[in-house]
C-alpha atoms as a PDB file:
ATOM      1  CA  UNK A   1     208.732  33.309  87.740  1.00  0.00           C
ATOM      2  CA  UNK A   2     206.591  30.543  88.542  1.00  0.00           C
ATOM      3  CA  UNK A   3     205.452  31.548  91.303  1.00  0.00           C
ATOM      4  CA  UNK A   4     204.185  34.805  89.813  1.00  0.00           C
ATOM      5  CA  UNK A   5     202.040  32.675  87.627  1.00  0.00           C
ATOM      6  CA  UNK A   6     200.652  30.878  90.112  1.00  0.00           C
ATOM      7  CA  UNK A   7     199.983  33.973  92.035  1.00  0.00           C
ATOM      8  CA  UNK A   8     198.140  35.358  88.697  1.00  0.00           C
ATOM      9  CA  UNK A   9     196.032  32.326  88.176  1.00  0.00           C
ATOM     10  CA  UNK A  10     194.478  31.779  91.520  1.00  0.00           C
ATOM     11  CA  UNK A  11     193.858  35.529  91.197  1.00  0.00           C
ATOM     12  CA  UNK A  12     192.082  34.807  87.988  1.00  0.00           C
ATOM     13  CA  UNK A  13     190.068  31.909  88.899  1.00  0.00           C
ATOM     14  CA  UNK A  14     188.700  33.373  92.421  1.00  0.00           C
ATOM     15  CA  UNK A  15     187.562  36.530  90.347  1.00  0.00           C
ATOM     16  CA  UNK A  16     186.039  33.920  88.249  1.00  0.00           C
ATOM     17  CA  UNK A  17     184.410  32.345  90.698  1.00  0.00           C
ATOM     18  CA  UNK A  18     183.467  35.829  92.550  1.00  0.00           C
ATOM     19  CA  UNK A  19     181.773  36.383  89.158  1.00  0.00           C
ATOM     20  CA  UNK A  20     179.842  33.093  88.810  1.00  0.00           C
ATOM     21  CA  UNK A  21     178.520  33.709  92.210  1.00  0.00           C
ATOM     22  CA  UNK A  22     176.730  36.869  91.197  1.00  0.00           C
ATOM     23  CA  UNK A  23     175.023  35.884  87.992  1.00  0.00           C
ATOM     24  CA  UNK A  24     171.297  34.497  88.304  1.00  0.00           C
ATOM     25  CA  UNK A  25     170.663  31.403  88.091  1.00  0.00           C
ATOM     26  CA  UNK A  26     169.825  29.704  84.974  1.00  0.00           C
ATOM     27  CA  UNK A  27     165.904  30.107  84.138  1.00  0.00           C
ATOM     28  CA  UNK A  28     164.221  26.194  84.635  1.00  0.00           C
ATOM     29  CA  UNK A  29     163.708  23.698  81.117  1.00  0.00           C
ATOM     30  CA  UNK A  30     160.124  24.653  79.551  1.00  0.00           C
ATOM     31  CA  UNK A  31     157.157  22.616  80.921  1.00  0.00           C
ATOM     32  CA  UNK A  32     154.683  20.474  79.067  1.00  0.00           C
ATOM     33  CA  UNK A  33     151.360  21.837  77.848  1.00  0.00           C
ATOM     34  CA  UNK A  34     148.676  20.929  80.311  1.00  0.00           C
ATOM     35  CA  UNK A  35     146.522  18.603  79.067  1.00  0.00           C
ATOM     36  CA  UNK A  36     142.552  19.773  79.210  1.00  0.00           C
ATOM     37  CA  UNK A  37     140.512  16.738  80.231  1.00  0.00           C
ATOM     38  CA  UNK A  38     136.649  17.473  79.335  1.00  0.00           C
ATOM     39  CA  UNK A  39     134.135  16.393  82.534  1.00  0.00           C
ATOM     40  CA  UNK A  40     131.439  14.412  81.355  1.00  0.00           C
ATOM     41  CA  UNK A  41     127.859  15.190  81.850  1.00  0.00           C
ATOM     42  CA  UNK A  42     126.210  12.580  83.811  1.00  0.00           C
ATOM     43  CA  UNK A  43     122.794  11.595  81.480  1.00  0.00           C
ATOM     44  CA  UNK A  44     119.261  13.152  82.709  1.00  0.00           C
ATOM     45  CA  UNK A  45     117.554  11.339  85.047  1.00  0.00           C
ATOM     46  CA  UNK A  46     113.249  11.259  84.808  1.00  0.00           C
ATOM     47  CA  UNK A  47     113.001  10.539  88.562  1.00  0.00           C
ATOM     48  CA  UNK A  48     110.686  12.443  90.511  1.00  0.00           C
ATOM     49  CA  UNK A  49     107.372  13.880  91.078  1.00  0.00           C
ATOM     50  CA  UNK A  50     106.176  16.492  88.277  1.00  0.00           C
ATOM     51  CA  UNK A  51     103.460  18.349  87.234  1.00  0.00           C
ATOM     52  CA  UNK A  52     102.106  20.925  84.349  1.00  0.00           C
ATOM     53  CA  UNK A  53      99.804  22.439  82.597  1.00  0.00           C
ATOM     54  CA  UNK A  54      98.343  20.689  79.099  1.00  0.00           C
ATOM     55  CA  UNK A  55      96.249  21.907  75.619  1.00  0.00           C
ATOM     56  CA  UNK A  56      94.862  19.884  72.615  1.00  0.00           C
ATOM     57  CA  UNK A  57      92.235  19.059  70.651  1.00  0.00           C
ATOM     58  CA  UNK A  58      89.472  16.294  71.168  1.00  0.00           C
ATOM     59  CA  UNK A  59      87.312  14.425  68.711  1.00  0.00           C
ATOM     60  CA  UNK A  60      83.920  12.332  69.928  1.00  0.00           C
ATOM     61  CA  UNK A  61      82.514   9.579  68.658  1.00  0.00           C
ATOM     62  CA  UNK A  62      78.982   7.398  69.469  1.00  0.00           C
ATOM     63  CA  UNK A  63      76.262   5.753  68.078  1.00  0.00           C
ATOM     64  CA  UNK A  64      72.676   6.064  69.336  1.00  0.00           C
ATOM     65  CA  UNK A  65      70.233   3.951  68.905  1.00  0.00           C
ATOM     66  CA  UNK A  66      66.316   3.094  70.522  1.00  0.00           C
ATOM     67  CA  UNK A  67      64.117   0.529  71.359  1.00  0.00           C
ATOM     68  CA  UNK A  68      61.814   0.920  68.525  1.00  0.00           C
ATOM     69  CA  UNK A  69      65.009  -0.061  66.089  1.00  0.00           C
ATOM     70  CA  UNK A  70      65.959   3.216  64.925  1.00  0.00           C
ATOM     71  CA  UNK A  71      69.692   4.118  64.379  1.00  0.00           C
ATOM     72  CA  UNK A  72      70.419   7.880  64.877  1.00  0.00           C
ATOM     73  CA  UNK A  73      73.224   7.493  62.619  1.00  0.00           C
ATOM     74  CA  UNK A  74      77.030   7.231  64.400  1.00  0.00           C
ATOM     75  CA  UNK A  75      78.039  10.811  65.337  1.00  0.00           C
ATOM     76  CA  UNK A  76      81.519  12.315  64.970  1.00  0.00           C
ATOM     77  CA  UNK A  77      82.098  15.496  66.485  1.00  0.00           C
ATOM     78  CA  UNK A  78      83.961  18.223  63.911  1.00  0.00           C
ATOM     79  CA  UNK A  79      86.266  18.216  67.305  1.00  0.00           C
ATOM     80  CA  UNK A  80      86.652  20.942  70.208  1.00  0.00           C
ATOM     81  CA  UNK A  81      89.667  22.710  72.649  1.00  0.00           C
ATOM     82  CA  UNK A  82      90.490  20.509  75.469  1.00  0.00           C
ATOM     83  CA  UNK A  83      92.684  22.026  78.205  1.00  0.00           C
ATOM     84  CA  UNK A  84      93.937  20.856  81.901  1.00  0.00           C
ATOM     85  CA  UNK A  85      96.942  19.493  83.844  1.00  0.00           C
ATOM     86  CA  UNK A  86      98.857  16.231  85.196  1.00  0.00           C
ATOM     87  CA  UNK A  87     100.496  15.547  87.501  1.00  0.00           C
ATOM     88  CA  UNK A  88     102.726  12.139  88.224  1.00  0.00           C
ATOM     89  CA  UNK A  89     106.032  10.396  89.286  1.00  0.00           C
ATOM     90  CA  UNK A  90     108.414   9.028  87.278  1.00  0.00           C
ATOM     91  CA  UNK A  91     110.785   6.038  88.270  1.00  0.00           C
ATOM     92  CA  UNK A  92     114.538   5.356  86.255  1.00  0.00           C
ATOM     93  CA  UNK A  93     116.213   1.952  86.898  1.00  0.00           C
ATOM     94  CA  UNK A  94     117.776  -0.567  84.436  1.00  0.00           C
ATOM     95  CA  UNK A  95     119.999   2.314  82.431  1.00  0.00           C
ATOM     96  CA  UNK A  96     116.913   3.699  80.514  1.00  0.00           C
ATOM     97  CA  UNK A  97     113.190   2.508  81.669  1.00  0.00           C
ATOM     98  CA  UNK A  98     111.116   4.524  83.163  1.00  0.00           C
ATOM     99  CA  UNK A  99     107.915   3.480  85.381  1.00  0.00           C
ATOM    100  CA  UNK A 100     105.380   5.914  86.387  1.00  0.00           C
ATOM    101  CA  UNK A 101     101.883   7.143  87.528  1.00  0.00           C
ATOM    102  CA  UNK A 102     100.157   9.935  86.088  1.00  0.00           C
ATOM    103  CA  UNK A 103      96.410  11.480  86.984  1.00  0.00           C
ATOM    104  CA  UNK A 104      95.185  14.127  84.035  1.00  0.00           C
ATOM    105  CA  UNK A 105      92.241  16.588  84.491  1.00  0.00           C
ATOM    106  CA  UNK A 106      90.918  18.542  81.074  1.00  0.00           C
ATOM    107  CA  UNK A 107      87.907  20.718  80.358  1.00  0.00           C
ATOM    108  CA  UNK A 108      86.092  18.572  77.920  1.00  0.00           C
ATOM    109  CA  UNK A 109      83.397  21.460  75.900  1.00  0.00           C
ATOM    110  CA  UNK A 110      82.772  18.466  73.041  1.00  0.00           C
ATOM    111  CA  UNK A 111      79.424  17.725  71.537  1.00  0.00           C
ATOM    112  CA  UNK A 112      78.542  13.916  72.352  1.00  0.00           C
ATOM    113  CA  UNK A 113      75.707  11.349  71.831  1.00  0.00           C
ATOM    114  CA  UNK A 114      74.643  13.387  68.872  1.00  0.00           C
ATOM    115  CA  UNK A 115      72.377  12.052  66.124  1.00  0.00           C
ATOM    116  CA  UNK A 116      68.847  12.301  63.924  1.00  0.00           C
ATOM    117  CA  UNK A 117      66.435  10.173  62.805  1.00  0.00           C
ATOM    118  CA  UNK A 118      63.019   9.457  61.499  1.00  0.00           C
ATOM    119  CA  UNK A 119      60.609   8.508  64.919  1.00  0.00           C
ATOM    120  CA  UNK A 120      57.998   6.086  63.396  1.00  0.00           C
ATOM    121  CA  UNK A 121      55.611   6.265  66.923  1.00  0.00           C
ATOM    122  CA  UNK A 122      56.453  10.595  66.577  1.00  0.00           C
ATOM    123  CA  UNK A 123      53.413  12.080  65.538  1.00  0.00           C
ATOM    124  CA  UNK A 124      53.733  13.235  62.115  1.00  0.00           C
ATOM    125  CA  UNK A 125      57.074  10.908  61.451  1.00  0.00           C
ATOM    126  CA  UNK A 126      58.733  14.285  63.406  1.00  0.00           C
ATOM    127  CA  UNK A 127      62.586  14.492  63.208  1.00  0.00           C
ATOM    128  CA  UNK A 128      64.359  13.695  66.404  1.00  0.00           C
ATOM    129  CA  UNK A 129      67.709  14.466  67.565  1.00  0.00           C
ATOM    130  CA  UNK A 130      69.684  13.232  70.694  1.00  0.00           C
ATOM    131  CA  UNK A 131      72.129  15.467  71.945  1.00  0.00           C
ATOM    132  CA  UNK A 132      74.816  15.863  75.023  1.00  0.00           C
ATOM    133  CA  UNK A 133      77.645  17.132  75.799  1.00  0.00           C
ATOM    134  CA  UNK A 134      81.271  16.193  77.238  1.00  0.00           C
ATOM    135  CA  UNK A 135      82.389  18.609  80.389  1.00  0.00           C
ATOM    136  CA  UNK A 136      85.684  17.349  81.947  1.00  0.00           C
ATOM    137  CA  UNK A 137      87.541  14.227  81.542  1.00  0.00           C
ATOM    138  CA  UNK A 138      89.840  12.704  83.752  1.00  0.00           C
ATOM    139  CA  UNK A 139      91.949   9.723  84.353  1.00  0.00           C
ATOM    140  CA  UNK A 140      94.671   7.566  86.108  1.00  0.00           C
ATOM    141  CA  UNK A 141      97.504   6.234  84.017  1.00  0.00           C
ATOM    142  CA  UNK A 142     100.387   3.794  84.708  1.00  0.00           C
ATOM    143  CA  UNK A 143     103.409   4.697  82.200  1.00  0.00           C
ATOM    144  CA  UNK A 144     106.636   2.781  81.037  1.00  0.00           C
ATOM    145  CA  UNK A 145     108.849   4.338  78.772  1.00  0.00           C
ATOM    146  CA  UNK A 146     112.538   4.336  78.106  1.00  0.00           C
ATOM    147  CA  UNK A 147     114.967   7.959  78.638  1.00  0.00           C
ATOM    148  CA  UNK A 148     117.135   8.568  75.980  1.00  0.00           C
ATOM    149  CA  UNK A 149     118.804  11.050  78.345  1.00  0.00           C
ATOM    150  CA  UNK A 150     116.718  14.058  77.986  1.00  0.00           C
ATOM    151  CA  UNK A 151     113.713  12.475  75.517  1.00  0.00           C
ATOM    152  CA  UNK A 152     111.627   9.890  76.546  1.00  0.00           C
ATOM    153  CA  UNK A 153     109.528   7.830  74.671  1.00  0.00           C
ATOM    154  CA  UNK A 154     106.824   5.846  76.836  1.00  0.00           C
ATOM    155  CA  UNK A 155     102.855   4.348  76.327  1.00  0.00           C
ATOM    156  CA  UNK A 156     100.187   4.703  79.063  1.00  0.00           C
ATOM    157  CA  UNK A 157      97.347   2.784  80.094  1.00  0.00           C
ATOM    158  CA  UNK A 158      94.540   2.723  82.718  1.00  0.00           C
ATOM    159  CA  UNK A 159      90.978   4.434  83.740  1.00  0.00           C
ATOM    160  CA  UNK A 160      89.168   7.610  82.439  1.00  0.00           C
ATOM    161  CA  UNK A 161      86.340   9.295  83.905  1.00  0.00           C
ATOM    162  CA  UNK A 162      84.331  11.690  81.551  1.00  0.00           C
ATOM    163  CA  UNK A 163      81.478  13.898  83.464  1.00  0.00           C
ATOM    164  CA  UNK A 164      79.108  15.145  80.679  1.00  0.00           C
ATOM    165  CA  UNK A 165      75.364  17.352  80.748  1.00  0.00           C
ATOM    166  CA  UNK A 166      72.197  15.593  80.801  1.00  0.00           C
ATOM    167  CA  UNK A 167      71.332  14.422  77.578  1.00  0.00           C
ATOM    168  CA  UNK A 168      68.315  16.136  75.514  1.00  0.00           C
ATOM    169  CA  UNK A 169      65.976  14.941  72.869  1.00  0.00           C
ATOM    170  CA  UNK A 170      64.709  17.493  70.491  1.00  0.00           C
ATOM    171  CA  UNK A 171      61.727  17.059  67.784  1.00  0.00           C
ATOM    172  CA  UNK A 172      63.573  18.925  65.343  1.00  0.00           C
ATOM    173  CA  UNK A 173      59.702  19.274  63.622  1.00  0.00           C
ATOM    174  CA  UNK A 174      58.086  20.715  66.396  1.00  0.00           C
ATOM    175  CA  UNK A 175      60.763  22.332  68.785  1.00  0.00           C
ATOM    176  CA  UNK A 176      59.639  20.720  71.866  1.00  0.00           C
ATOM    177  CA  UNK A 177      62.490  19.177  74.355  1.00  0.00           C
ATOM    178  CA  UNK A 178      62.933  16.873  77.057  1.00  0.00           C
ATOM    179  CA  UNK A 179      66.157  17.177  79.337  1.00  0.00           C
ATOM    180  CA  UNK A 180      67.008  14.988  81.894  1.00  0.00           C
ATOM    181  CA  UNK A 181      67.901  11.330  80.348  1.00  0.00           C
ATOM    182  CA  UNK A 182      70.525   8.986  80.764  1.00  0.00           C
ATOM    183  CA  UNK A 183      73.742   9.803  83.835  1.00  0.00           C
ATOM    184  CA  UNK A 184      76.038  12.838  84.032  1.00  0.00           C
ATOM    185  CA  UNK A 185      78.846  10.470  84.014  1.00  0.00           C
ATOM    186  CA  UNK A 186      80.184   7.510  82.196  1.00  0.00           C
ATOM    187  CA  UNK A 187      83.889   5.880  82.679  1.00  0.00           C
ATOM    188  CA  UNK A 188      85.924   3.026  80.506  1.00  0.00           C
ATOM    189  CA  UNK A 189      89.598   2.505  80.007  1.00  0.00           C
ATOM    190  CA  UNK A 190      92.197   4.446  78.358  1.00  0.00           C
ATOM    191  CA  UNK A 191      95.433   4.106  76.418  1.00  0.00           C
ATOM    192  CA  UNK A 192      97.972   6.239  74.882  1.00  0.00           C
ATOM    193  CA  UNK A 193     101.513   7.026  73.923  1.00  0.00           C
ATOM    194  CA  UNK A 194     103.783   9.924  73.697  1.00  0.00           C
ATOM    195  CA  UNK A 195     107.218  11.776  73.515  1.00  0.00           C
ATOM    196  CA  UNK A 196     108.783  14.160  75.813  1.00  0.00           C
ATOM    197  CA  UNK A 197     111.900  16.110  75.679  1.00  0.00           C
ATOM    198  CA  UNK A 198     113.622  17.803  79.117  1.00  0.00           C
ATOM    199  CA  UNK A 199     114.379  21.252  76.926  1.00  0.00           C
ATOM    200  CA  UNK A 200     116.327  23.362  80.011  1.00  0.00           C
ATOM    201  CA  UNK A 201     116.784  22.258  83.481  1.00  0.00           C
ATOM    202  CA  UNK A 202     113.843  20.508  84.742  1.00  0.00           C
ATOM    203  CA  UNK A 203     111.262  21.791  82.403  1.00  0.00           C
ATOM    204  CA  UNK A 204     110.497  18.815  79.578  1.00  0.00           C
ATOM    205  CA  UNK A 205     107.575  19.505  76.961  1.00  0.00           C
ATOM    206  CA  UNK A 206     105.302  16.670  75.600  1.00  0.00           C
ATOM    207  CA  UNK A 207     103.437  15.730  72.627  1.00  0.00           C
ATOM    208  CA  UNK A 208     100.601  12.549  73.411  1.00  0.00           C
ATOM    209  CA  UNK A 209      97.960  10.408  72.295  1.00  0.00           C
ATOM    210  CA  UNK A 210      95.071   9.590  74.057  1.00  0.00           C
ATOM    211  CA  UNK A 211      92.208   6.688  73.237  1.00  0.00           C
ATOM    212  CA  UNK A 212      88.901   6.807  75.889  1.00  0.00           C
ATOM    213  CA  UNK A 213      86.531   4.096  75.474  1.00  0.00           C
ATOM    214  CA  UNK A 214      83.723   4.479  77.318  1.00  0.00           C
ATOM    215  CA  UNK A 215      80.962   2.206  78.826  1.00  0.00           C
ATOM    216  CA  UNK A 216      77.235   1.703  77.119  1.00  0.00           C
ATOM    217  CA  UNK A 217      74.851   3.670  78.916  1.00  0.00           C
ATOM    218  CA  UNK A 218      70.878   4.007  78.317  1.00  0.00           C
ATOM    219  CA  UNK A 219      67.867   6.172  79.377  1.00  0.00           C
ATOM    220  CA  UNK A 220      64.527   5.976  78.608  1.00  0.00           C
ATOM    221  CA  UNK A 221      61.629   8.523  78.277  1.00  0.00           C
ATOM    222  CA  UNK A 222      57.713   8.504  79.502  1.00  0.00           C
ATOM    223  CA  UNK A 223      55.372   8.148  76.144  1.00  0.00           C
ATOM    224  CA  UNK A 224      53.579  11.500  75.245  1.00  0.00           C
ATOM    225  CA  UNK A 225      57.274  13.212  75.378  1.00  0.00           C
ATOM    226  CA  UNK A 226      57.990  15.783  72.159  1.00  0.00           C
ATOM    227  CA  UNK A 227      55.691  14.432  70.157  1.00  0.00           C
ATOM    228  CA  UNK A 228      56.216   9.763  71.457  1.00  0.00           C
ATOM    229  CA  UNK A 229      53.443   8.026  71.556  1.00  0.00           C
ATOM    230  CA  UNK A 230      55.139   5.752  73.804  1.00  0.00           C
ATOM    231  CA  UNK A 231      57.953   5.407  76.241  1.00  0.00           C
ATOM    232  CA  UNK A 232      61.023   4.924  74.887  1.00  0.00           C
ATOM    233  CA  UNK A 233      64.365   3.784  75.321  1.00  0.00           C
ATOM    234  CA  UNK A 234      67.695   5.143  74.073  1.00  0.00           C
ATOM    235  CA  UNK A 235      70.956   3.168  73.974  1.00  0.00           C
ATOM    236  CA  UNK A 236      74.397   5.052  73.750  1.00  0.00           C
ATOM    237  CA  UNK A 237      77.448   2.718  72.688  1.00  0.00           C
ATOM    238  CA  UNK A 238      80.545   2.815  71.215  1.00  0.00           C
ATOM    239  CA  UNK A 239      81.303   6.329  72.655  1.00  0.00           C
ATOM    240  CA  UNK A 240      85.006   7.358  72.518  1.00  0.00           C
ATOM    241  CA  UNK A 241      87.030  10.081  72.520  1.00  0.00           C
ATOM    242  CA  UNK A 242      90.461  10.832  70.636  1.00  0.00           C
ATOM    243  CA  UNK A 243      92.714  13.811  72.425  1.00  0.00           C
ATOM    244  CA  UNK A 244      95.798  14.775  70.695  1.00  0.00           C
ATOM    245  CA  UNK A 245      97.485  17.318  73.031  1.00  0.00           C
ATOM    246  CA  UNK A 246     100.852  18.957  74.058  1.00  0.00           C
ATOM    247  CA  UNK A 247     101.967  19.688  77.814  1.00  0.00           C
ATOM    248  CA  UNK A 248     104.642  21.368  79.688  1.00  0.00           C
ATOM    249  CA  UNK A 249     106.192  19.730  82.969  1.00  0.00           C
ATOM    250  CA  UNK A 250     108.645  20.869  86.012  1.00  0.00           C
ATOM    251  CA  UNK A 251     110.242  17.924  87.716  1.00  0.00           C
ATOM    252  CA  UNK A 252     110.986  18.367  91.227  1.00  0.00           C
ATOM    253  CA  UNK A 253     114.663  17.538  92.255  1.00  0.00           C
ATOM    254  CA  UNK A 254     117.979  17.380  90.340  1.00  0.00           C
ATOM    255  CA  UNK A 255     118.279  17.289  86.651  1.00  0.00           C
END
């Protein structure tokens, strides 16, 4: 009898184990979430040449006066379109500051060295007006800023250049003219400040500032000219010119 038992349960377990053997094997414990882990974007960086075109508006100012005492009132243009490019490097160290050089060019169509008085030595006391005008305008700039990754807020400084048409004195009175006075060119120094934002890629847009003050010039003309009795001598000073303007740049090299 025991031994039938036996026989019965080593039957019974190698079915059993016959059994286990086919069955798949258990599926593996459930894994952890993965984690996402964002990549952070390194900040702009203003290095590199650039250049772009630039539009604004420009206001003159001057004051002309002659060598017989008269004032022909300080003239303020009513302001004209200016319109050019730049072009300049840009130089990121220290985190945030920004060094650079920067050389504009704009069409300049502004009335200049305007004015009218009352000639005593005129023949008659004949109205007189001095007039010129502003052609192109250009200038080198140093620039330090500081990038607050893609704006940058910076000043400029340095040298302007302003080429401008020979200057003409009308007798208002009469309509006689004399063209020819005085150089086609004047230069001073320059200062200015703007922002600029890097909008997509390497593209950055600007809005700026610019202050040109410009050097006293003088011409004189021969006596017996529209209606002078005798030569005379006109000074030009505190000439300057305002520019508000906006600009578009491309940067050349990574973003």
């Amino acid at each position: 009898m025991k031994r039938i038992v036996f026989a019965v349960l080593l039957s019974f377990g190698a079915s059993t184990v016959a059994l286990a053997a086919d069955l798949p094997p258990p599926p593996p414990p459930p894994r952890a979430p993965a984690t996402y882990v964002p990549v952070a974007v390194p900040p702009y960086n203003w290095t590199g040449f650039y250049l772009g075109p630039n539009v604004g508006w420009g206001w003159n100012s001057v004051s002309v006066t002659d060598s017989f005492g008269l004032n022909y009132n300080n003239s303020t243009n009513q302001g004209q379109f200016a319109g050019g490019g730049q072009v300049g490097f840009n130089y990121q160290f220290w985190g945030g500051v920004v060094l650079g050089v920067e050389a504009d060019f704009d069409w300049l169509p502004n009335a200049s060295n305007t004015g009218n008085g009352t000639v005593v030595p005129a023949a008659g006391g004949d109205t007189i007006q001095v007039t010129g005008n502003n052609r192109w305008l250009t200038d080198v700039t140093g620039r330090l800023g500081y990038g607050f990754d893609r704006w940058l807020v910076y000043g400029k400084g340095g040298w302007a250049w302003v080429g401008s048409s020979n200057n003409t004195i009308t007798n208002a009175t009469t309509g006689a003219t004399f063209t020819g006075g005085g150089s086609s060119s004047n230069d001073g120094w320059v200062a200015g400040a703007g922002v600029e934002w890097a909008f997509w890629g390497n593209l950055s847009a600007k809005v700026e500032y610019d202050y040109i003050r410009l050097n006293n010039t003088s011409f004189t003309i021969p006596a017996g000219t529209v209606g002078f009795t005798a030569a005379d001598t006109f000074n030009i000073s505190n000439r300057s010119i305002n520019i508000v303007q906006i600009g578009l740049n491309y940067k050349f090299g990574g973003w």
